[in-house]
N, C-alpha and C. Protein backbone atom coordinates (compact mmCIF):
# COMPACT_ATOMS: atom_id res chain seq x y z
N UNK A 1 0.82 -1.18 0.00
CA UNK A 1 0.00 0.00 0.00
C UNK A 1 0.87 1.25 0.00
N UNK A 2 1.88 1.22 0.62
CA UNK A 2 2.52 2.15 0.32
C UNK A 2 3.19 2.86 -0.63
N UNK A 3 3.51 1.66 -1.51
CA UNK A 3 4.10 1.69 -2.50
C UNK A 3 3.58 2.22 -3.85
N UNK A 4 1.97 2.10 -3.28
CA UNK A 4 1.17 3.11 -4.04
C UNK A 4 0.98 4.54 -4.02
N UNK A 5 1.10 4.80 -2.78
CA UNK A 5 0.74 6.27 -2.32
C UNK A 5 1.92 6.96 -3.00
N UNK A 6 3.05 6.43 -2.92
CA UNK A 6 4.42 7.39 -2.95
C UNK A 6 4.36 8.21 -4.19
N UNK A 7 4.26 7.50 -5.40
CA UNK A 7 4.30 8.17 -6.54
C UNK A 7 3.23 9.20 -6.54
N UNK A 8 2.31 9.03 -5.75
CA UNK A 8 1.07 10.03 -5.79
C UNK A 8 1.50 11.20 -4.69
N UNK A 9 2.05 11.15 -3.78
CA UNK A 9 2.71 11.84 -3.05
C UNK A 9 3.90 12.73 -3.44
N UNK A 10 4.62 12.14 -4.49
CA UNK A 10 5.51 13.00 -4.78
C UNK A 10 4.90 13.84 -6.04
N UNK A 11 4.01 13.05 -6.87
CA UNK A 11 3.28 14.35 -7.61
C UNK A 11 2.29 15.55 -7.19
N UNK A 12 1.92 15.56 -6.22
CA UNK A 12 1.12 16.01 -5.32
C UNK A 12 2.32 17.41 -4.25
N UNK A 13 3.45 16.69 -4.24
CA UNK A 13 4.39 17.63 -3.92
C UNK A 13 4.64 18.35 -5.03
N UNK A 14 5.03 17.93 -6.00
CA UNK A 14 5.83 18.65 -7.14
C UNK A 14 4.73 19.61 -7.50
N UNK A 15 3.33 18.86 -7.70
CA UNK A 15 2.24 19.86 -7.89
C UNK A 15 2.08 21.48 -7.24
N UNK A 16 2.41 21.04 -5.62
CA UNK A 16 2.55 21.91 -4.24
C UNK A 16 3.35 22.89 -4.31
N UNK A 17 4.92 22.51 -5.01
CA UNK A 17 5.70 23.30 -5.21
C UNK A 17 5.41 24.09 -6.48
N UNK A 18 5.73 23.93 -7.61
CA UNK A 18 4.95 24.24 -9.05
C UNK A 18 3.79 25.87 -8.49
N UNK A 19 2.95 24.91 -7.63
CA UNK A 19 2.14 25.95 -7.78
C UNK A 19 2.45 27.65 -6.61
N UNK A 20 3.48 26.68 -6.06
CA UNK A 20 3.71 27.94 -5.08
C UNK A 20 5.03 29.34 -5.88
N UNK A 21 5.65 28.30 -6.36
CA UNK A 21 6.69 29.01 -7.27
C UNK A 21 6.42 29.88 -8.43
N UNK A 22 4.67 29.16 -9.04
CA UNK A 22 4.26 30.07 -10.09
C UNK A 22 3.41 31.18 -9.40
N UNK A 23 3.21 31.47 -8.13
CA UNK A 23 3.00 32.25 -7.32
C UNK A 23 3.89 33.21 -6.65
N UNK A 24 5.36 32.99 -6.72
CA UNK A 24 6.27 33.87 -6.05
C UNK A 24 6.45 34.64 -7.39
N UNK A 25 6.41 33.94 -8.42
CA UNK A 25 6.45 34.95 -9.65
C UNK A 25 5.40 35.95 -10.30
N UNK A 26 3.93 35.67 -10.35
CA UNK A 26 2.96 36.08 -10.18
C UNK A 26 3.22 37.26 -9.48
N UNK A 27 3.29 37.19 -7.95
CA UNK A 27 4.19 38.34 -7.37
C UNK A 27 5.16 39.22 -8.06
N UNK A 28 5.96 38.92 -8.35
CA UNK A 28 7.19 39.46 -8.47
C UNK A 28 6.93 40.40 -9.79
N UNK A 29 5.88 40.15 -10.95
CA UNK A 29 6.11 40.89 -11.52
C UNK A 29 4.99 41.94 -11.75
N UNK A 30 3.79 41.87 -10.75
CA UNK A 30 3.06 43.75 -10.30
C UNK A 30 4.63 44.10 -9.12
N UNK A 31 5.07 43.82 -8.71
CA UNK A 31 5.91 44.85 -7.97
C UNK A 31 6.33 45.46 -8.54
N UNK A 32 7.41 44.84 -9.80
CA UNK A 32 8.08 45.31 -10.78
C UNK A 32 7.58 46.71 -11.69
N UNK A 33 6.16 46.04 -12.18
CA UNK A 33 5.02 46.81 -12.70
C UNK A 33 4.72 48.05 -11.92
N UNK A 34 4.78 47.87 -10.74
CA UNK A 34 4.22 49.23 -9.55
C UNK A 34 5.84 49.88 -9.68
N UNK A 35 6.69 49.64 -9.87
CA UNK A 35 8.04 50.42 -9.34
C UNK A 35 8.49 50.86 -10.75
N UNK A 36 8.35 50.32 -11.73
CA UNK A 36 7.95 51.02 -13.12
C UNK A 36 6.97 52.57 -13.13
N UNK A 37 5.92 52.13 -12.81
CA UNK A 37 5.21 53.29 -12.77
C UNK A 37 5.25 54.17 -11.43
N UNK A 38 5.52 53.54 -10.44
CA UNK A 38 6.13 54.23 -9.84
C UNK A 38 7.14 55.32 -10.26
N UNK A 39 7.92 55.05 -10.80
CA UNK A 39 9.15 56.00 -10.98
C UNK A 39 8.50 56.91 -12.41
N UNK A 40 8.26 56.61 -13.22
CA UNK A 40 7.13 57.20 -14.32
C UNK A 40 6.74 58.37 -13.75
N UNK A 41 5.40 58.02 -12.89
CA UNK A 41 5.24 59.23 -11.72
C UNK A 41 5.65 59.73 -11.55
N UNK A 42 6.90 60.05 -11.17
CA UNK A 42 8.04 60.63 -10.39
C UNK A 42 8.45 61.60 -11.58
N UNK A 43 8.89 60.98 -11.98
CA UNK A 43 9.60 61.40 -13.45
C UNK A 43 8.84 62.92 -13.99
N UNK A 44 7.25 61.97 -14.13
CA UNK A 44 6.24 63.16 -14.96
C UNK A 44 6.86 64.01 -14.11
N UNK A 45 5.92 64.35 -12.72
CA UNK A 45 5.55 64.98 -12.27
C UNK A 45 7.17 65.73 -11.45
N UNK A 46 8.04 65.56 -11.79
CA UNK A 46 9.26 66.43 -11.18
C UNK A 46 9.06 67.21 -12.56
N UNK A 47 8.99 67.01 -13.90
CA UNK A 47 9.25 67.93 -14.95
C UNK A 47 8.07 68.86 -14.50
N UNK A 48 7.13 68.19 -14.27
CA UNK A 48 5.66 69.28 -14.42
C UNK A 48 6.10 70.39 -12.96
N UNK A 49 6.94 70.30 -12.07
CA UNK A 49 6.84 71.48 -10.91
C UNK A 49 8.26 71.79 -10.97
N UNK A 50 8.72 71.18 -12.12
CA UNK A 50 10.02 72.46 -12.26
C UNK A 50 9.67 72.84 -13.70
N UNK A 51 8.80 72.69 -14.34
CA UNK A 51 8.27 73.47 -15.74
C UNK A 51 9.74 73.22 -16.90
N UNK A 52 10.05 71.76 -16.56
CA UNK A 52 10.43 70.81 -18.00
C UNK A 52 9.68 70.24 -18.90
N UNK A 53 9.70 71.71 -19.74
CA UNK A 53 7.90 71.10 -20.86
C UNK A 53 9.00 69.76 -21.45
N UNK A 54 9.98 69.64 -22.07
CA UNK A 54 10.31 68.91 -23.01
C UNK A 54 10.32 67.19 -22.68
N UNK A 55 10.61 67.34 -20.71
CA UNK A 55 10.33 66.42 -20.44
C UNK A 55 9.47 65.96 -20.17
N UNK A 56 8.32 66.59 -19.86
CA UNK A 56 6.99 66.60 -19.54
C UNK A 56 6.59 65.94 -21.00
N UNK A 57 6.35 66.50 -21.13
CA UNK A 57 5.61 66.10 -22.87
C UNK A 57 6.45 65.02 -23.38
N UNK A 58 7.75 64.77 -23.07
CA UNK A 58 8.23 63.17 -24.19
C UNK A 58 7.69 61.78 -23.32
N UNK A 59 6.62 62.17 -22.03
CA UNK A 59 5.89 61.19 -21.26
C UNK A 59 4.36 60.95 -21.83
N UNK A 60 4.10 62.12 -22.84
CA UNK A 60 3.08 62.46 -22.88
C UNK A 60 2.64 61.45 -24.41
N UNK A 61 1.65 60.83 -24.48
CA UNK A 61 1.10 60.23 -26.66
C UNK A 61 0.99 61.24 -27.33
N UNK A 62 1.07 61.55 -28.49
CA UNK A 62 0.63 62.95 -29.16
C UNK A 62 -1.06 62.54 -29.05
N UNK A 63 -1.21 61.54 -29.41
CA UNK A 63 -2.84 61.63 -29.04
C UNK A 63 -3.67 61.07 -27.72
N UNK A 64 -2.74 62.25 -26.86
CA UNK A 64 -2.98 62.16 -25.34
C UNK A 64 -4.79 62.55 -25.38
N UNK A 65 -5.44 61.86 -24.41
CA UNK A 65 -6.78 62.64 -24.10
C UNK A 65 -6.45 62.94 -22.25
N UNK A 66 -7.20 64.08 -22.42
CA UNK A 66 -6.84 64.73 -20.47
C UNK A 66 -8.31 64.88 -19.98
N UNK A 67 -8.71 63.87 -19.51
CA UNK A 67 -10.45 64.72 -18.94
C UNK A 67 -10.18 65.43 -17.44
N UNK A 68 -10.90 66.67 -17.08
CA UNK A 68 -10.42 67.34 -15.97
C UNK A 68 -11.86 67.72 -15.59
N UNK A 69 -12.11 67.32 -14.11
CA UNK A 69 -13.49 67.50 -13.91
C UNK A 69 -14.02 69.19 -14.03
N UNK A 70 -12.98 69.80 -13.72
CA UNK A 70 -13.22 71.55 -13.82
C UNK A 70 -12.89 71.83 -15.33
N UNK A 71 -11.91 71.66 -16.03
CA UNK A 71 -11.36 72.08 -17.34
C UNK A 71 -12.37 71.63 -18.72
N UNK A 72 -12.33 70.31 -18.04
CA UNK A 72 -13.35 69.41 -19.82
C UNK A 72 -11.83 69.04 -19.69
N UNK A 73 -12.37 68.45 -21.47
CA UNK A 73 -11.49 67.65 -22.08
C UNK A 73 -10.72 68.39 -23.27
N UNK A 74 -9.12 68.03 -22.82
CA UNK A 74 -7.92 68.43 -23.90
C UNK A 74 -7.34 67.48 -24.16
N UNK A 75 -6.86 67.39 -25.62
CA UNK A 75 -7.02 66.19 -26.28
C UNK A 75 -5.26 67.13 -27.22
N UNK A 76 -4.65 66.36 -26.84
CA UNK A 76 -3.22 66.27 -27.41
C UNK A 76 -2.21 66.43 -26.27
N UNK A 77 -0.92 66.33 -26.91
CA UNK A 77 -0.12 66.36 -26.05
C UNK A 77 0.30 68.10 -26.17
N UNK A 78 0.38 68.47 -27.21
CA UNK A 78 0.64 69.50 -27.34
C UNK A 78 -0.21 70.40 -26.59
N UNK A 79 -1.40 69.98 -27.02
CA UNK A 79 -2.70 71.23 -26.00
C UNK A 79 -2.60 71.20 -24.05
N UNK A 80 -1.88 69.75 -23.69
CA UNK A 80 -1.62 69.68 -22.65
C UNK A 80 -0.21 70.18 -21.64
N UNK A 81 0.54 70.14 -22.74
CA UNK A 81 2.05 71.01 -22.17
C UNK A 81 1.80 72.31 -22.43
N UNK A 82 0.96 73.29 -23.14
CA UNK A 82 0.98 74.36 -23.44
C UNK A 82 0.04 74.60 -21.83
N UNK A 83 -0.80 74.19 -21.87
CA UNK A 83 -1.91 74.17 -20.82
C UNK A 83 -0.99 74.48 -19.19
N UNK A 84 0.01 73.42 -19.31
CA UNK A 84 0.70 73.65 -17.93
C UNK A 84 1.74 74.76 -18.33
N UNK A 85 2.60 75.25 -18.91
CA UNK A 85 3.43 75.81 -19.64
C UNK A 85 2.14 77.77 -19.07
N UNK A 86 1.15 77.91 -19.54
CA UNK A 86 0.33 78.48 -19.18
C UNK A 86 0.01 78.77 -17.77
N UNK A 87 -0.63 77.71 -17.24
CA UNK A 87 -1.35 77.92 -16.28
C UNK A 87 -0.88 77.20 -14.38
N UNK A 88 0.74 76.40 -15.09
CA UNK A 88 0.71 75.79 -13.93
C UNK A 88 2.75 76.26 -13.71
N UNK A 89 3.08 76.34 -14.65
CA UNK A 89 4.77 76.48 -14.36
C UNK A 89 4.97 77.85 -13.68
N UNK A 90 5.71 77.53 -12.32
CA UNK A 90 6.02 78.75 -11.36
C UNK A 90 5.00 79.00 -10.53
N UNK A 91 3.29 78.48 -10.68
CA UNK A 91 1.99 78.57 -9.59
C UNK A 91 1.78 77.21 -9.34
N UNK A 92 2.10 76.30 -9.54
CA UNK A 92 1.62 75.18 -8.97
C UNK A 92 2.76 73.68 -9.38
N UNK A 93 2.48 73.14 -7.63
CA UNK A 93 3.24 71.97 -7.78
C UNK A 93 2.33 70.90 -6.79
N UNK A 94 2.82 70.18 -7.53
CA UNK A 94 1.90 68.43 -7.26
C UNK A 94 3.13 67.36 -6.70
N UNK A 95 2.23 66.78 -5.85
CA UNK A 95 2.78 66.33 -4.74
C UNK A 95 1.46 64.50 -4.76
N UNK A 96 2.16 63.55 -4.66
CA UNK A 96 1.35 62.09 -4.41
C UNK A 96 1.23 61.84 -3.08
N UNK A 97 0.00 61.92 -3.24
CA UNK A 97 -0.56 61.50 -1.45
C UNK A 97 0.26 59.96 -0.98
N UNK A 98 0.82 59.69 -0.58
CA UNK A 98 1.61 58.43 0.34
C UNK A 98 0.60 57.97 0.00
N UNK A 99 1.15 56.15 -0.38
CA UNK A 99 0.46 55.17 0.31
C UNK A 99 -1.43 55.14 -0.43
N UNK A 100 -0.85 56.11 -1.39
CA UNK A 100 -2.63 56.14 -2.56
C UNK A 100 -2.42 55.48 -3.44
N UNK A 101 -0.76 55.26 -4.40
CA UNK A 101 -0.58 54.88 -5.51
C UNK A 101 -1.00 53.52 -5.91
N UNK A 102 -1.94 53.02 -6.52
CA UNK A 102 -2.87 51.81 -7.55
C UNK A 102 -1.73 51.36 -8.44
N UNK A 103 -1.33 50.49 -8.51
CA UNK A 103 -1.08 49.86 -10.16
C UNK A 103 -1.26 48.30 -10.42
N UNK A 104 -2.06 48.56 -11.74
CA UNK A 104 -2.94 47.27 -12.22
C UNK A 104 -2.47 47.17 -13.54
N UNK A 105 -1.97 45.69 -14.53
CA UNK A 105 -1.27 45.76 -15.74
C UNK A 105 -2.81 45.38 -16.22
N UNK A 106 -2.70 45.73 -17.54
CA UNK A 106 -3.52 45.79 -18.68
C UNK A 106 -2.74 45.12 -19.69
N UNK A 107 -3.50 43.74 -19.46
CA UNK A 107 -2.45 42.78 -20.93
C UNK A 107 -2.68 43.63 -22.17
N UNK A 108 -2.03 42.96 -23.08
CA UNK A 108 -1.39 43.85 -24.15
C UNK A 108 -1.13 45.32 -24.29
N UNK A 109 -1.12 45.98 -23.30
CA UNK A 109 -1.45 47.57 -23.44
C UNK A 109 -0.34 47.95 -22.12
N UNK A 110 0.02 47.75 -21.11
CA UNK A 110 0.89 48.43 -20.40
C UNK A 110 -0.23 48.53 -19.09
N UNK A 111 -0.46 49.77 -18.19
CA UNK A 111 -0.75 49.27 -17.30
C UNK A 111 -1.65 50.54 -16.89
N UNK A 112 -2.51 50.73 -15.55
CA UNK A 112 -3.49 51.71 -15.23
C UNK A 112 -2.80 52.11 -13.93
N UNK A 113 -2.86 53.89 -14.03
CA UNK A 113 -2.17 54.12 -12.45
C UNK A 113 -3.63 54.92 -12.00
N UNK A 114 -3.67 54.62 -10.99
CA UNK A 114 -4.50 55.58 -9.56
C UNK A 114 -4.11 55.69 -8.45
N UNK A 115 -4.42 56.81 -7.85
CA UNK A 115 -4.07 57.79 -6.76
C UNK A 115 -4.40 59.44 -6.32
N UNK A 116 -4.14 59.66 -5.52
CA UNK A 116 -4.58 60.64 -5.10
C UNK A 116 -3.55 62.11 -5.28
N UNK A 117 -3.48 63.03 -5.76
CA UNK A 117 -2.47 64.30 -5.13
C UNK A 117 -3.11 65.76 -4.74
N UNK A 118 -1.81 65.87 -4.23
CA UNK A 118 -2.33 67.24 -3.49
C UNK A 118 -1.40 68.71 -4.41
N UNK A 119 -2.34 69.75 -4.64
CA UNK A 119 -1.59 70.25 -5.50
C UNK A 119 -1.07 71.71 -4.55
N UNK A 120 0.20 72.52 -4.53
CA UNK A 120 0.38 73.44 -4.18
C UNK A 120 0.49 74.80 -4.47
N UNK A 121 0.75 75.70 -4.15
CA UNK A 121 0.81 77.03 -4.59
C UNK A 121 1.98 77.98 -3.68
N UNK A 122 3.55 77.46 -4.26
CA UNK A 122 4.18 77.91 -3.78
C UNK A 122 3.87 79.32 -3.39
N UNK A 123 4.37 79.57 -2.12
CA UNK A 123 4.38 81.25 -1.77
C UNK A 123 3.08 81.94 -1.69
N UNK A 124 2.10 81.11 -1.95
CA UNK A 124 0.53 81.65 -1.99
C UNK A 124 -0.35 80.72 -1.47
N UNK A 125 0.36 79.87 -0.68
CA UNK A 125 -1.34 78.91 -0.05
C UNK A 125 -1.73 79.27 1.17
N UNK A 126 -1.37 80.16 1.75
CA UNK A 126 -2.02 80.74 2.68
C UNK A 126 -3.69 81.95 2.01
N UNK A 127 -3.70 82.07 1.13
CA UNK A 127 -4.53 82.59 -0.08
C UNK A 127 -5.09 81.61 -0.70
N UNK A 128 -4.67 81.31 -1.63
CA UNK A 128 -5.03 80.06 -2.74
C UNK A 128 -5.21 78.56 -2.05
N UNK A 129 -4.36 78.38 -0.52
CA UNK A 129 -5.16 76.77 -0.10
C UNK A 129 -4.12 75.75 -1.01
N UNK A 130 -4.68 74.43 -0.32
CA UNK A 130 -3.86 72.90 -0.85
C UNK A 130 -4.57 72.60 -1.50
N UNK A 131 -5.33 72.23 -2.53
CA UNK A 131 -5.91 71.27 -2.83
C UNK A 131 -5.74 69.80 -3.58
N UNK A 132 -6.84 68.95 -3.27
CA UNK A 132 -6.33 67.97 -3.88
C UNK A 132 -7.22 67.02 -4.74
N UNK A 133 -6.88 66.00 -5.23
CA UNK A 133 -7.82 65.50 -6.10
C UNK A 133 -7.14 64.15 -6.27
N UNK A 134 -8.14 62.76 -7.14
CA UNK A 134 -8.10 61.75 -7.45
C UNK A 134 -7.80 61.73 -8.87
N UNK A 135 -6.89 60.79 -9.10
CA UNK A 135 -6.39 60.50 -10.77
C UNK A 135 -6.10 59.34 -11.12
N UNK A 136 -6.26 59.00 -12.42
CA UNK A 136 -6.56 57.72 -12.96
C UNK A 136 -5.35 58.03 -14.71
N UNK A 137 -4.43 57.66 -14.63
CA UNK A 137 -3.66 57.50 -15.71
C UNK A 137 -3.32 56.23 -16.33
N UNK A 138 -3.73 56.20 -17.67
CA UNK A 138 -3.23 55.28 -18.29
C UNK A 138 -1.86 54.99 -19.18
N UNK A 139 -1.26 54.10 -19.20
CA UNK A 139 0.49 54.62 -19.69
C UNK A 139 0.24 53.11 -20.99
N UNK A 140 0.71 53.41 -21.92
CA UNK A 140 0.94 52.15 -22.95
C UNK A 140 2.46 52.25 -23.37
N UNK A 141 2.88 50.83 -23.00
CA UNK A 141 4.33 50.17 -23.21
C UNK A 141 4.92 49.66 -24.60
N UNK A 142 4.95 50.55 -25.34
CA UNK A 142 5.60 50.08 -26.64
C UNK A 142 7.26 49.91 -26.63
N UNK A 143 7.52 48.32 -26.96
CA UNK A 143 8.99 48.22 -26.71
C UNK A 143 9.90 48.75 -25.79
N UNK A 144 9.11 49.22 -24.60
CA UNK A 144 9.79 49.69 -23.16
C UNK A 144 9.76 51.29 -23.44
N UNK A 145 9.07 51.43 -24.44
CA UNK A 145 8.71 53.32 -23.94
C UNK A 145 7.27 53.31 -23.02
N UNK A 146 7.45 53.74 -22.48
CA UNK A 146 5.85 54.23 -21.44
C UNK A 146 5.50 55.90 -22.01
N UNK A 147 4.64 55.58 -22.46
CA UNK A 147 3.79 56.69 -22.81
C UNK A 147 2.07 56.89 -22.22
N UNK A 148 1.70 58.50 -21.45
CA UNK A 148 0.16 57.91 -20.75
C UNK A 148 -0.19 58.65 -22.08
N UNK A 149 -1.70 58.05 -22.80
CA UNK A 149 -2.48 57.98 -23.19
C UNK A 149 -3.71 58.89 -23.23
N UNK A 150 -4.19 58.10 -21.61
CA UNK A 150 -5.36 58.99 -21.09
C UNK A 150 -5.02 59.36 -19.69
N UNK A 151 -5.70 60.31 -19.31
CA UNK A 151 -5.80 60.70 -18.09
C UNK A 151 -7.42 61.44 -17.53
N UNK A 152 -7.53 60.57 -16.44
CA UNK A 152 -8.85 61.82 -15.55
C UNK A 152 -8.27 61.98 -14.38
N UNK A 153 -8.58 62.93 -14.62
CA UNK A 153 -8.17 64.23 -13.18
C UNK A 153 -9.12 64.34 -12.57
N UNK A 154 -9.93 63.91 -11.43
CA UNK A 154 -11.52 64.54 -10.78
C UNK A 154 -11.20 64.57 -9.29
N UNK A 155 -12.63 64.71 -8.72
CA UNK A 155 -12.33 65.17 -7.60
C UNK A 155 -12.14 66.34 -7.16
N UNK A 156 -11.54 67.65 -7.51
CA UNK A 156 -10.63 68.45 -6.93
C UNK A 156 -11.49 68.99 -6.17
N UNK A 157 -10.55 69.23 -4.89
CA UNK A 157 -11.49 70.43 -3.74
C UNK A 157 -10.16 70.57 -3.04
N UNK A 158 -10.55 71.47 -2.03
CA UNK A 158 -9.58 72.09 -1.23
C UNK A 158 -9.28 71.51 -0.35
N UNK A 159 -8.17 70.82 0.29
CA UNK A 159 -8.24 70.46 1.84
C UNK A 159 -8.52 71.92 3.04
N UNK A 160 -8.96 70.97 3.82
CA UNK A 160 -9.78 71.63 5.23
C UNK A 160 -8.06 72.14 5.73
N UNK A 161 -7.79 72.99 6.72
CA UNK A 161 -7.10 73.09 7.29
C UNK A 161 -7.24 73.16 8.47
């Protein structure tokens, strides 16, 4: 009787292992995926609050869409670096709420970021206030370029102080 069980026992292990190992990998590559876009993030958004249109925008698709719950919708990359280039370089800097950042891969397409930021107003938020808002960016991975796509911006209100 024993002599039966064994072979079933050791496939039953190998099974055990197999499946735990295709699980440490499973793992291993949203981390990867999150620390990718992670740094993406980073990236954008240091050009966007030191007003590096060139770097700003080579993150950007030319056929970026931007929905903004206050603005509507701007639809290029170009209409969107001019937009900050305008209205945000030298008045406003953005900041990622800790511990908000989402990332979920999107087979064939690259991956979806969400999170929260808080936006500032150097030298004027005692006037103008923090505010902050929820965002949803999409980035597509062609041959290891990350480019976002789409973006919604909503939410925005002021934090309480």
């Amino acid at each position: 009787m024993k002599r039966t069980f064994a072979p079933l026992q050791a496939l039953l292990l190998t099974a055990l292992l197999a499946a735990l190992l295709a699980n440490l990998h499973a793992q291993a590559a949203p981390a990867t995926l999150f620390q990718t876009i992670q740094s993406l993030d980073t990236q954008l958004f240091d050009a966007y609050n030191h007003c590096d249109l060139e770097k700003f925008g080579s993150l950007l698709a030319d056929d970026l869409e931007f929905y903004h719950d206050v603005t509507g919708l701007s639809r290029s990359r170009q209409a969107t670096v001019e937009a900050v280039k305008n209205n945000i370089c030298g008045k406003v800097t953005r900041e990622l709420v800790p511990g908000t950042l989402e990332v979920y891969p999107i087979a064939n397409y690259g991956a979806v970021e969400i999170g929260v930021h808080r936006f500032h107003h150097p030298g004027h938020e005692d006037a103008e206030g923090v505010g902050q808002a929820k965002f949803i960016q999409l980035w597509h991975n062609t041959n290891g370029s990350w480019k976002i796509t789409r973006v919604i911006s909503f939410d925005h209100h002021p934090l309480k102080k």
